[in-house]
C-alpha atoms as a PDB file:
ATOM      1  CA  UNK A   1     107.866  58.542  96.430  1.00  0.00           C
ATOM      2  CA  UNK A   2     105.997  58.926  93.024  1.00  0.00           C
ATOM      3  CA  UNK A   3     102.903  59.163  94.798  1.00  0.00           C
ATOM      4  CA  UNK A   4     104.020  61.267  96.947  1.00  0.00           C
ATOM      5  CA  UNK A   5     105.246  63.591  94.504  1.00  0.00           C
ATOM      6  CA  UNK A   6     102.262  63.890  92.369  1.00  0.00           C
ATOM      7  CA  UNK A   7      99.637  64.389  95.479  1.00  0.00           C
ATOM      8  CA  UNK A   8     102.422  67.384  95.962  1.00  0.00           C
ATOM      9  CA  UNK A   9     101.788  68.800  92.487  1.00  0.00           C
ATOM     10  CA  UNK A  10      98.080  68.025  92.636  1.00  0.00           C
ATOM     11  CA  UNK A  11      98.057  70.039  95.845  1.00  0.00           C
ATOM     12  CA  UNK A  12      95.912  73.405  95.191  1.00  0.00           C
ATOM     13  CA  UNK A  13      97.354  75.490  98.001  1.00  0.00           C
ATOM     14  CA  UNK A  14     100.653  74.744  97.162  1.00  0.00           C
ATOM     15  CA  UNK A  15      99.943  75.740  93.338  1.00  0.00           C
ATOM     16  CA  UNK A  16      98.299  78.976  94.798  1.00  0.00           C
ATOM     17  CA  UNK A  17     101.378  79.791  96.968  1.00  0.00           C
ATOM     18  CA  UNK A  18     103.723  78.935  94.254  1.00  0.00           C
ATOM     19  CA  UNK A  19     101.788  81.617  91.921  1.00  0.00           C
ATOM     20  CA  UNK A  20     101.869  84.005  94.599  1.00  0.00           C
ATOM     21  CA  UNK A  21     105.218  84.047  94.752  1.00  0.00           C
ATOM     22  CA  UNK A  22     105.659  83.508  91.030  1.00  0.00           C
ATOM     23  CA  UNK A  23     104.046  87.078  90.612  1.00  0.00           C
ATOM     24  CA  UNK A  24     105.173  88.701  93.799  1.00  0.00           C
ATOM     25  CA  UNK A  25     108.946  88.006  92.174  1.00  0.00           C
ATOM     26  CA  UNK A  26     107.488  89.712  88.803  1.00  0.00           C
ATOM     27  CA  UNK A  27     106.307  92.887  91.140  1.00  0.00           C
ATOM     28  CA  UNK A  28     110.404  93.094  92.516  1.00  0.00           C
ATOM     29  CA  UNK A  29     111.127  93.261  88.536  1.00  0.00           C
ATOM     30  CA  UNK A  30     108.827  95.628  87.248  1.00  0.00           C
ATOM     31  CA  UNK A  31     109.978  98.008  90.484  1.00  0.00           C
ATOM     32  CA  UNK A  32     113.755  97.682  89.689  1.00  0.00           C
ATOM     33  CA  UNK A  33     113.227  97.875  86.001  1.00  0.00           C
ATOM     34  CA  UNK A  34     112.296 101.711  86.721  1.00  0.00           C
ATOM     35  CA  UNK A  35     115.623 102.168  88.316  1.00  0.00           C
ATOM     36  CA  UNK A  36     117.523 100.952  85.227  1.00  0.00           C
ATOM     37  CA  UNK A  37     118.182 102.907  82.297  1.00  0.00           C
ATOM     38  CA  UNK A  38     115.565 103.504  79.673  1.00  0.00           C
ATOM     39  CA  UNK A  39     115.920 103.090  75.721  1.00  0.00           C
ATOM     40  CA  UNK A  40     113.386 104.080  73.262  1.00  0.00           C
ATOM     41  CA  UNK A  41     114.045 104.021  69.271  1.00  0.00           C
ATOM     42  CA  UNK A  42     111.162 105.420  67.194  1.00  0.00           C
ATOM     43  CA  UNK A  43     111.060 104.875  63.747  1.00  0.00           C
ATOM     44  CA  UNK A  44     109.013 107.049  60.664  1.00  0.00           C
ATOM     45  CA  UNK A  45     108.874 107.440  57.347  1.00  0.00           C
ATOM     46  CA  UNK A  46     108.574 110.753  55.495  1.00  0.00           C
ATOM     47  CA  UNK A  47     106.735 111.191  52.125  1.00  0.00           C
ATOM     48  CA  UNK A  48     106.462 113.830  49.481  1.00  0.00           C
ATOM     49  CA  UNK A  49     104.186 114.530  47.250  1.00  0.00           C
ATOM     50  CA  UNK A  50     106.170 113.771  44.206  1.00  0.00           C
ATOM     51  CA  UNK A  51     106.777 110.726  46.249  1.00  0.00           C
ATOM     52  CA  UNK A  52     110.234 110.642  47.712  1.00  0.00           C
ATOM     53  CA  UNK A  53     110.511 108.735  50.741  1.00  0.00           C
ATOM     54  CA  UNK A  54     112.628 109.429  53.895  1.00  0.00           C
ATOM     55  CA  UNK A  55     113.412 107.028  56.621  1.00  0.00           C
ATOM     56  CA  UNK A  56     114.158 108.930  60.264  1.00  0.00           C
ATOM     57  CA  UNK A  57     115.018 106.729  63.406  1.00  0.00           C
ATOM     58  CA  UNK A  58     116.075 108.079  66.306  1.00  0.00           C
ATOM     59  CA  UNK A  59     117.491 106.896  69.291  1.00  0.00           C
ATOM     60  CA  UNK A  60     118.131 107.916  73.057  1.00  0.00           C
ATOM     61  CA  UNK A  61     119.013 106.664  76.259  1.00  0.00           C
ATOM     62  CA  UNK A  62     117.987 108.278  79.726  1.00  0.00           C
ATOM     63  CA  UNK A  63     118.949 107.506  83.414  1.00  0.00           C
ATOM     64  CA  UNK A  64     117.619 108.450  86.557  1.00  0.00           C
ATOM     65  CA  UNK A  65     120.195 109.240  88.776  1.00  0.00           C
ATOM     66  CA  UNK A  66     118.095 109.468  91.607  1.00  0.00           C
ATOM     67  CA  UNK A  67     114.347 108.793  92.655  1.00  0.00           C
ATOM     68  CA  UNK A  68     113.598 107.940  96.179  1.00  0.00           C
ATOM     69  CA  UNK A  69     109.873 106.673  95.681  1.00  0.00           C
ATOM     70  CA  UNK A  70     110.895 104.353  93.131  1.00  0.00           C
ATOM     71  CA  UNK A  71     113.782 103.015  96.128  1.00  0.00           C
ATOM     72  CA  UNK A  72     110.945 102.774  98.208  1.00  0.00           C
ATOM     73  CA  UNK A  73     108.966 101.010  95.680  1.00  0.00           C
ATOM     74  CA  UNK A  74     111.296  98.602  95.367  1.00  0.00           C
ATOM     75  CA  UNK A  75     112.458  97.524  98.870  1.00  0.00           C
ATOM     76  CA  UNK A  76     108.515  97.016  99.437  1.00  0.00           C
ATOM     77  CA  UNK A  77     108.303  94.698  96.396  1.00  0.00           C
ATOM     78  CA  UNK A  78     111.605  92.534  97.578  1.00  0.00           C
ATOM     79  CA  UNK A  79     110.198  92.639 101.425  1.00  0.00           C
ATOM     80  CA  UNK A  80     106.727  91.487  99.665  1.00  0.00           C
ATOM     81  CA  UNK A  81     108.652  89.128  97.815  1.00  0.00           C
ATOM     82  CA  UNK A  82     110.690  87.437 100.963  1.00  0.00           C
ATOM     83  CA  UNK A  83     107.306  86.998 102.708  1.00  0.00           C
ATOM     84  CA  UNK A  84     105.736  85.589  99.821  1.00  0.00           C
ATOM     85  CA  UNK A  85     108.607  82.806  99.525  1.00  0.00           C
ATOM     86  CA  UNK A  86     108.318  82.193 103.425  1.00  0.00           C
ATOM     87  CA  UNK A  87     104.575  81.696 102.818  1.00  0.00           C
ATOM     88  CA  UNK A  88     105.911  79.043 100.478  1.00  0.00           C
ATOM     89  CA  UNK A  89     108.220  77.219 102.312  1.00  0.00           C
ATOM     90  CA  UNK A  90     105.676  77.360 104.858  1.00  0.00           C
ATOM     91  CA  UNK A  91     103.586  75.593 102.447  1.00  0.00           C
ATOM     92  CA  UNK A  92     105.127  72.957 101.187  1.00  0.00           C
ATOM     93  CA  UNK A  93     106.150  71.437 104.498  1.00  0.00           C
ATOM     94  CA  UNK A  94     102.638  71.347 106.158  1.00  0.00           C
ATOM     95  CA  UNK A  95     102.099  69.482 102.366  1.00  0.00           C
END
């Protein structure tokens, strides 16, 4: 069984297909992460000549309620995904 297990890991198409799908399930992220709700906080500091100092940071959240390529974006990346975990099952049993 130990042997068996390590010719599995050694396996190179096996490694490839379990990168595929390693970074077709980082693709599904990045697609859905433009569907959730976006922060940004910028920071600056203000200076006089005399040399007073002010510190501004702002902050603001914004949503989009509704984007349909970004839908489409990412029920291609999850149907890219699926295939690319079949292709993985697929490999490890002909491993």
């Amino acid at each position: 069984l130990q042997v068996w297990a390590q010719a599995r890991a050694a396996d190179p198409l096996l490694r490839q297909a379990a990168a595929l799908t390693g970074a077709q399930d980082a693709s599904a992220r990045e697609a859905r992460a433009a569907l959730l709700p976006q922060w940004r906080l910028q920071s600056s500091e203000l200076r006089e000549t005399g040399g007073a100092r002010w510190n501004a940071t702002t902050s603001s959240i914004s949503q989009t309620l509704f984007d349909l390529a970004a839908l489409r974006e990412l029920d291609a990346s999850r149907s890219l995904a699926s295939a690319q975990g079949a292709r993985l099952i697929a490999a490890e049993q002909s491993a």
